[in-house]
C-alpha atoms as a PDB file:
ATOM      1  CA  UNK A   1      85.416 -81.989  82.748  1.00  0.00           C
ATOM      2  CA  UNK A   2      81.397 -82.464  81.678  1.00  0.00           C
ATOM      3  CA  UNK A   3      78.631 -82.350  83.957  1.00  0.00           C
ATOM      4  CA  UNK A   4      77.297 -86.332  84.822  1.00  0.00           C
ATOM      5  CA  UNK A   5      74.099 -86.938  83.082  1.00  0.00           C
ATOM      6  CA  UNK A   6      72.448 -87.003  86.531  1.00  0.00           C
ATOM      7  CA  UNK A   7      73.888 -82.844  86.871  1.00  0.00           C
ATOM      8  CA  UNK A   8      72.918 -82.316  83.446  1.00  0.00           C
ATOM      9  CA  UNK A   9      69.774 -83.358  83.913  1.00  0.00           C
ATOM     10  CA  UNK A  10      69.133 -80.779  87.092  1.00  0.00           C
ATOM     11  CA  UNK A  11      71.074 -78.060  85.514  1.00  0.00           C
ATOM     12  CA  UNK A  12      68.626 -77.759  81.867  1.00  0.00           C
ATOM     13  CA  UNK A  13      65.557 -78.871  84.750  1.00  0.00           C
ATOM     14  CA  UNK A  14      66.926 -75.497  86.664  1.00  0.00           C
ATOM     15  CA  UNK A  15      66.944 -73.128  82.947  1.00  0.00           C
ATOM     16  CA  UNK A  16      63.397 -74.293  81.833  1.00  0.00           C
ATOM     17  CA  UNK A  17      62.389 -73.712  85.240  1.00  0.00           C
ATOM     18  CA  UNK A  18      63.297 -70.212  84.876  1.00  0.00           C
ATOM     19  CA  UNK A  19      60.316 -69.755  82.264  1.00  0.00           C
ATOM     20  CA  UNK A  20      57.489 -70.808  84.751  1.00  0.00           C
ATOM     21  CA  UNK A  21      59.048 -68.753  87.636  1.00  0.00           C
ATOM     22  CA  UNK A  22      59.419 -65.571  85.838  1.00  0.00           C
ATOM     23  CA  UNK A  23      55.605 -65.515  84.904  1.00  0.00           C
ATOM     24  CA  UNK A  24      56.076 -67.535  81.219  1.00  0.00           C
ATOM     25  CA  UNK A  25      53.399 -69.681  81.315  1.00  0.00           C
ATOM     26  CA  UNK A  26      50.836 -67.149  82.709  1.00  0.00           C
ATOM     27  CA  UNK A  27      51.822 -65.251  80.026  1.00  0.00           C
ATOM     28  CA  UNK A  28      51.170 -67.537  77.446  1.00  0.00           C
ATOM     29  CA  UNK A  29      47.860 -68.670  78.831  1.00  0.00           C
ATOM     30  CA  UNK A  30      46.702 -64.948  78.909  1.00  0.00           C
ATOM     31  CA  UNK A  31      47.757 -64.478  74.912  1.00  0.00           C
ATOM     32  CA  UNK A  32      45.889 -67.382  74.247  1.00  0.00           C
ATOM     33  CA  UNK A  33      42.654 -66.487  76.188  1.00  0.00           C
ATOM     34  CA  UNK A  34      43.168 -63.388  73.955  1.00  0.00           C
ATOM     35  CA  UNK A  35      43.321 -65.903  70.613  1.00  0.00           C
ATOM     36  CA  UNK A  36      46.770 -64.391  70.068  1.00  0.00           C
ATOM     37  CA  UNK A  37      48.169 -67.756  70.547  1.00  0.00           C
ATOM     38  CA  UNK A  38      46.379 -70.715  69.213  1.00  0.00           C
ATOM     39  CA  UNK A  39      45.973 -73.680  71.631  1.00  0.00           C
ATOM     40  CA  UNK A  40      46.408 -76.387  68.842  1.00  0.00           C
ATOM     41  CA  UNK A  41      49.163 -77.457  67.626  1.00  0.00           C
ATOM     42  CA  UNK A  42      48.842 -77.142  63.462  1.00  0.00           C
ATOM     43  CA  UNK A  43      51.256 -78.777  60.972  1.00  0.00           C
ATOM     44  CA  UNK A  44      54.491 -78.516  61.148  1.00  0.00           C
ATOM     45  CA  UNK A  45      55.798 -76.526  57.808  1.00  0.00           C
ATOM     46  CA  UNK A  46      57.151 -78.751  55.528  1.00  0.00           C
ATOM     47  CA  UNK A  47      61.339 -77.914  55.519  1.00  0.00           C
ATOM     48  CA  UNK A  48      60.883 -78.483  59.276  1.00  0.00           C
ATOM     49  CA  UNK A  49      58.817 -80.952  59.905  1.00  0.00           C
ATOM     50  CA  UNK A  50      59.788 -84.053  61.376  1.00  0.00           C
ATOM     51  CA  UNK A  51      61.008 -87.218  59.556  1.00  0.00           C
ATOM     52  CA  UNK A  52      59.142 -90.262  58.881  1.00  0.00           C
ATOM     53  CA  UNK A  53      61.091 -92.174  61.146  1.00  0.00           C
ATOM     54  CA  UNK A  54      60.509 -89.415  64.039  1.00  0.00           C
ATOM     55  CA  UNK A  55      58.328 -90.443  67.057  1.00  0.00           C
ATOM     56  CA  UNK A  56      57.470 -87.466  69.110  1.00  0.00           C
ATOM     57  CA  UNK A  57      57.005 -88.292  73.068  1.00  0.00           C
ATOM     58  CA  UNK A  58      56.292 -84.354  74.136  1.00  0.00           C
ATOM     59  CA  UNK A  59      56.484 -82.258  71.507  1.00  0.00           C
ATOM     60  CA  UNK A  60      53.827 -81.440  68.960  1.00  0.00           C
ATOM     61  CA  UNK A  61      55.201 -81.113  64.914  1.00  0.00           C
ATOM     62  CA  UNK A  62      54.853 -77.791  65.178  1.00  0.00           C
ATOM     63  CA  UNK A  63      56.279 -77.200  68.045  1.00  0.00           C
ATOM     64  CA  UNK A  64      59.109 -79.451  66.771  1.00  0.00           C
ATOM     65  CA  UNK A  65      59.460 -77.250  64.001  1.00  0.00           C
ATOM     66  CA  UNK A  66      60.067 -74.307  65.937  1.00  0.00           C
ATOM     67  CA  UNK A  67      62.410 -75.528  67.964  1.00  0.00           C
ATOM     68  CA  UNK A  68      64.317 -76.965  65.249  1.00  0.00           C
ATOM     69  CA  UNK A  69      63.862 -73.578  63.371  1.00  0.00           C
ATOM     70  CA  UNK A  70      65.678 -71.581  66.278  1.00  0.00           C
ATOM     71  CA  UNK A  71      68.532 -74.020  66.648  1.00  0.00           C
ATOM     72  CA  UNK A  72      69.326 -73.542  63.239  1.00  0.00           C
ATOM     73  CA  UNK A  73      69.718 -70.094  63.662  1.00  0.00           C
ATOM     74  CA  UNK A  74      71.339 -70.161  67.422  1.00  0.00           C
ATOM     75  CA  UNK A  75      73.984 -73.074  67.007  1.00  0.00           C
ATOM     76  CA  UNK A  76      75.953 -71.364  63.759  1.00  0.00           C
ATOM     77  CA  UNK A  77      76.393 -71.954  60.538  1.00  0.00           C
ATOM     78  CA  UNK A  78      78.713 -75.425  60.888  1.00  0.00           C
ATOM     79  CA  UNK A  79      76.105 -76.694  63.231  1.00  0.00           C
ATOM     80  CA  UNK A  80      73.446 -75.611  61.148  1.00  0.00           C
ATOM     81  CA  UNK A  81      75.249 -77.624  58.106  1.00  0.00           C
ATOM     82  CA  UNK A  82      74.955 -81.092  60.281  1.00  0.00           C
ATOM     83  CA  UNK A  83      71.699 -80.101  61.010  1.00  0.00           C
ATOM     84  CA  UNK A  84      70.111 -79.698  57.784  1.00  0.00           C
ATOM     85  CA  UNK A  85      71.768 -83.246  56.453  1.00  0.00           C
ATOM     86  CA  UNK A  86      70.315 -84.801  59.150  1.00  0.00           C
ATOM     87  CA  UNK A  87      73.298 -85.553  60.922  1.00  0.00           C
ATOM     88  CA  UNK A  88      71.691 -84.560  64.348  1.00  0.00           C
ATOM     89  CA  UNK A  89      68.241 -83.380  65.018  1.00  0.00           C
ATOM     90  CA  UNK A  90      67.996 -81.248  67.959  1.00  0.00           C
ATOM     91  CA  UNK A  91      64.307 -81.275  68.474  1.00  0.00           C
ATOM     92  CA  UNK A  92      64.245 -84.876  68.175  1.00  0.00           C
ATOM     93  CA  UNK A  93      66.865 -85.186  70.946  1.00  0.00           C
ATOM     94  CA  UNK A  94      65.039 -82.050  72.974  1.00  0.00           C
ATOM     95  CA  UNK A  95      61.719 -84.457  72.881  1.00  0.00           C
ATOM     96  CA  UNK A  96      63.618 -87.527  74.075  1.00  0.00           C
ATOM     97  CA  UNK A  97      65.036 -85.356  77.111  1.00  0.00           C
ATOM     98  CA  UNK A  98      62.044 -83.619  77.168  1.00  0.00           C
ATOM     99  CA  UNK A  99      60.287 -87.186  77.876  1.00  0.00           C
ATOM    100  CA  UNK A 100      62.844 -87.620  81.324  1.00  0.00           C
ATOM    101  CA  UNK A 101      61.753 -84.300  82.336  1.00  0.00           C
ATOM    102  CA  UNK A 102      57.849 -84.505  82.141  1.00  0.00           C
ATOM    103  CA  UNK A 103      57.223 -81.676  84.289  1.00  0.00           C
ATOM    104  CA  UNK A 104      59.274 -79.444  81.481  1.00  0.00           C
ATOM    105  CA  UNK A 105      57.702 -80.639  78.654  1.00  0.00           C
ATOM    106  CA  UNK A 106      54.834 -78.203  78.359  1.00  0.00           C
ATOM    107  CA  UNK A 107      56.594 -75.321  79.703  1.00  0.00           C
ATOM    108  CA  UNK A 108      59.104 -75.560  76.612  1.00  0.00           C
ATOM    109  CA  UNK A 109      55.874 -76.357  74.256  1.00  0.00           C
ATOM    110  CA  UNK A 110      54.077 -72.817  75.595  1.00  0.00           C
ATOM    111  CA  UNK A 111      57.274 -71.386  74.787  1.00  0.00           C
ATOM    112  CA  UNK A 112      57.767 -72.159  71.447  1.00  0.00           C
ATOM    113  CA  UNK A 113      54.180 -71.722  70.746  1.00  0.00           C
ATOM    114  CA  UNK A 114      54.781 -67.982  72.028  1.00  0.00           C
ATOM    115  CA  UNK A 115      57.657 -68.050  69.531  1.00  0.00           C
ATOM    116  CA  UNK A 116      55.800 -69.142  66.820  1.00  0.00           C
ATOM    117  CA  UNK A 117      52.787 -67.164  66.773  1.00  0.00           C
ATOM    118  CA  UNK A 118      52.951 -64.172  69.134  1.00  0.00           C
ATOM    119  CA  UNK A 119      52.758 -61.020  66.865  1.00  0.00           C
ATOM    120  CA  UNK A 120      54.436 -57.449  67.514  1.00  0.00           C
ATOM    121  CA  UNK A 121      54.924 -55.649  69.063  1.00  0.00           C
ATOM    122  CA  UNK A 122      55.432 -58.920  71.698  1.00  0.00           C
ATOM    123  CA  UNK A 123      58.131 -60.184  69.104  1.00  0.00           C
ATOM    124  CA  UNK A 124      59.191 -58.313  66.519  1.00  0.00           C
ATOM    125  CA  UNK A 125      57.296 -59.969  63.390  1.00  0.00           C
ATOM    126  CA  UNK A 126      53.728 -60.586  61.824  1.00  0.00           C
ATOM    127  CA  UNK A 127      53.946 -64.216  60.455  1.00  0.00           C
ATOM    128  CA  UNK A 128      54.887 -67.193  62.063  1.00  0.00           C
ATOM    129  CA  UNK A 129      58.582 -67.524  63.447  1.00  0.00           C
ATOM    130  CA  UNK A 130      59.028 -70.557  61.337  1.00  0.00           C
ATOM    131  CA  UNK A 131      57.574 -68.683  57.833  1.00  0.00           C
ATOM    132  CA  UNK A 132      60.570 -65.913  58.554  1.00  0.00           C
ATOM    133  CA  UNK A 133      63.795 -66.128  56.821  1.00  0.00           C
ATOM    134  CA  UNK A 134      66.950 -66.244  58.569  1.00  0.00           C
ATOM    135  CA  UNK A 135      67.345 -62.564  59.002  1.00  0.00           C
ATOM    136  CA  UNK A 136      63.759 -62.348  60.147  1.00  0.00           C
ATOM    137  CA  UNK A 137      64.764 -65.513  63.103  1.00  0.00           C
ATOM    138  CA  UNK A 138      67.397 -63.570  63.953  1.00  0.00           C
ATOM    139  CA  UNK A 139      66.067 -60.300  64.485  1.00  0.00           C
ATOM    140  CA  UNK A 140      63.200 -62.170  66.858  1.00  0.00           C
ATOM    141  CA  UNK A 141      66.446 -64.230  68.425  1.00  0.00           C
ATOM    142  CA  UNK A 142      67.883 -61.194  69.314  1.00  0.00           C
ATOM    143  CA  UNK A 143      64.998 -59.046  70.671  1.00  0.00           C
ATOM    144  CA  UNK A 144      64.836 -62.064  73.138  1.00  0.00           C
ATOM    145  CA  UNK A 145      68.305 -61.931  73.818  1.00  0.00           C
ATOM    146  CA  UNK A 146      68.209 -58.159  74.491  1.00  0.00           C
ATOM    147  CA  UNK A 147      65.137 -57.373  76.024  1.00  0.00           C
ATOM    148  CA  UNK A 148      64.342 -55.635  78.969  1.00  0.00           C
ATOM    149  CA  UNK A 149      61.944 -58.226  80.145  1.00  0.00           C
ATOM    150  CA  UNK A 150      62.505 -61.413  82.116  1.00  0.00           C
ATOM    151  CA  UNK A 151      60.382 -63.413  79.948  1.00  0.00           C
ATOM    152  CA  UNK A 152      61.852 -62.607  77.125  1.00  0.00           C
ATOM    153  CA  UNK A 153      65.753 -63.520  78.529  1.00  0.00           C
ATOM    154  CA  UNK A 154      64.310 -66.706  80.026  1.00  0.00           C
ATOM    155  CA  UNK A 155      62.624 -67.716  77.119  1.00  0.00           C
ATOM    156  CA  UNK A 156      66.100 -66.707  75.080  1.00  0.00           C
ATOM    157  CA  UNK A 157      68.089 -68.381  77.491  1.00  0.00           C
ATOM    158  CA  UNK A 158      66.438 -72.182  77.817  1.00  0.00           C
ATOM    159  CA  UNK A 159      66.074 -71.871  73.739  1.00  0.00           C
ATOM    160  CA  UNK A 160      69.770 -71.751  73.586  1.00  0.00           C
ATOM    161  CA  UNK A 161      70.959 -73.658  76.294  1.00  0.00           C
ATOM    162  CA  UNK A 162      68.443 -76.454  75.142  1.00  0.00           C
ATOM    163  CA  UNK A 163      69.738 -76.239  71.543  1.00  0.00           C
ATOM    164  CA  UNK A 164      73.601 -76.402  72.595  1.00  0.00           C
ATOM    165  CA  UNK A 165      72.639 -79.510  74.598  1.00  0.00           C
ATOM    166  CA  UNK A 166      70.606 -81.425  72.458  1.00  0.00           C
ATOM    167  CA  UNK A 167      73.875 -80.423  69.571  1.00  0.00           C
ATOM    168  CA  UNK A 168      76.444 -81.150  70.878  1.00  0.00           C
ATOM    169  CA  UNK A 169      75.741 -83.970  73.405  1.00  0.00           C
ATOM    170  CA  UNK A 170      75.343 -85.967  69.936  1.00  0.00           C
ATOM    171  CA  UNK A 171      78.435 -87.660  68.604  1.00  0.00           C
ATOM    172  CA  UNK A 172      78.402 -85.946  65.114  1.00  0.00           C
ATOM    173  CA  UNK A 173      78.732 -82.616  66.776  1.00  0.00           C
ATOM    174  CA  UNK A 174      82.223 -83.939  67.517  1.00  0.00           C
ATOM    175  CA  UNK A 175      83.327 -83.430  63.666  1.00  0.00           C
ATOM    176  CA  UNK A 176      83.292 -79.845  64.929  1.00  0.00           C
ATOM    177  CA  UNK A 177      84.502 -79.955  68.368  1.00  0.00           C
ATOM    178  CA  UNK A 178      86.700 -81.643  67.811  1.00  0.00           C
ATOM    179  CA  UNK A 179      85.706 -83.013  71.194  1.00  0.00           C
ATOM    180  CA  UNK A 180      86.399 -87.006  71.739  1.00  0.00           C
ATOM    181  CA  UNK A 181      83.801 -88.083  74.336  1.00  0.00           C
ATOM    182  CA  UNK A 182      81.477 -90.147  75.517  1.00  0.00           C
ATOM    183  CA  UNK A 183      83.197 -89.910  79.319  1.00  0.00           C
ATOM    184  CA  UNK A 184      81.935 -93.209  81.154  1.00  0.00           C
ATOM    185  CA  UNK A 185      82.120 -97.099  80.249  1.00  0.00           C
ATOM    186  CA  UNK A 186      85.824 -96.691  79.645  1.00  0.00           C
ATOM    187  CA  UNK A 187      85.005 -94.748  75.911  1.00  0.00           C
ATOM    188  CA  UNK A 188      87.306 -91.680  76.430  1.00  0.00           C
ATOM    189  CA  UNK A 189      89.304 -91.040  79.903  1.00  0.00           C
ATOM    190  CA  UNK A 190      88.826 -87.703  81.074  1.00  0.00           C
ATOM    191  CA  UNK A 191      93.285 -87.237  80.846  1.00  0.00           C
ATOM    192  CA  UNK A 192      92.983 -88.201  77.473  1.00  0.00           C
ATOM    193  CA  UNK A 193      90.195 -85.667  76.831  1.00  0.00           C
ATOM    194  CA  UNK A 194      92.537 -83.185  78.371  1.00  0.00           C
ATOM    195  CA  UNK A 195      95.385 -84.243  76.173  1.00  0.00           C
ATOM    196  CA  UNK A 196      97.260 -80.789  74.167  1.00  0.00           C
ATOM    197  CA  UNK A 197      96.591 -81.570  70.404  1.00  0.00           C
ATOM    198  CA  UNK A 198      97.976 -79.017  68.185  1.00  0.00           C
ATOM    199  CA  UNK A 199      96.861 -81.125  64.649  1.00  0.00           C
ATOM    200  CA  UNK A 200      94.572 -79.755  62.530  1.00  0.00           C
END
């Protein structure tokens, strides 16, 4: 059974949330009084930048390109296949929900500023998340994933939960999943969702 849109909606509002209550954002604002973190937004490297056809609501292109950087590297290699010929473009879709959830919107943009720029020994790295190689996203990834501090796990946690969202909420992702959806407007019943299919 999925989550209405209305539940979805609250539920990713609840997991962003989790990066202003755990001290995120003051966080960021203190690295960039430092001039660790630039307040502008910069171009968006090339490989990730957004398409021509992209119009961005909330999201900066560089902040676009981070986001779409770390889903490459958090959704998994079949994901990351769709994702690369532009099948489905997760920060596009993260800036459309992004723009239902205005309140959200910078929260997510400080974090993948952070991302992007903050040096070590806050992230593991010296250059800019998006000028790493995979290994180098990974290692970062992970440090989130395993740190000690709450920052770190929130900011690990809305990244991925975001990126799983934006993915598979978008009928290509189905090719993998295997998954029939939409639910609603008579598309897919949910018994025939639940139907045993043992084919390939």
């Amino acid at each position: 059974m999925t989550l209405p849109r209305d539940a979805a909606l609250q539920e990713m509002e609840a997991t962003l949330a989790l990066l202003d209550r755990r001290g995120f954002l003051r966080l960021a604002a203190a690295l960039a009084a430092a001039g660790l973190l630039p307040t502008g937004c910069g171009d968006a490297p090339p490989p990730l930048a957004p398409g021509p056809g992209v119009r961005l609501a909330v999201l900066t292109p560089r902040s676009y390109a981070v986001f779409q950087a770390a889903a490459l590297r958090l959704l998994g290699p079949r994901a990351a296949e769709q994702v690369r010929a532009g099948d489905v473009d997760p920060a596009a879709l993260a800036d459309a929900w992004l723009a239902r959830l205005p309140a959200l919107g910078a929260q997510l943009h400080q974090g993948l500023l952070l991302l992007e720029y903050a040096p070590w020994p806050l992230l593991p790295k010296l250059r800019p998340f998006t000028r790493l190689d995979d290994a180098g996203r990974d290692a970062v990834l992970q440090d989130l994933f395993a740190a000690g501090s709450d920052w770190k796990r929130a900011l690990f946690k809305g990244l991925k939960s975001f990126a799983c969202l934006t993915f598979y909420a978008a009928p290509p992702s189905r090719a993998i999943t295997r998954y029939p959806g939409p639910f609603g407007n008579a598309e897919v019943t949910i018994a025939e969702a639940m139907r045993y299919d043992d084919g390939p």
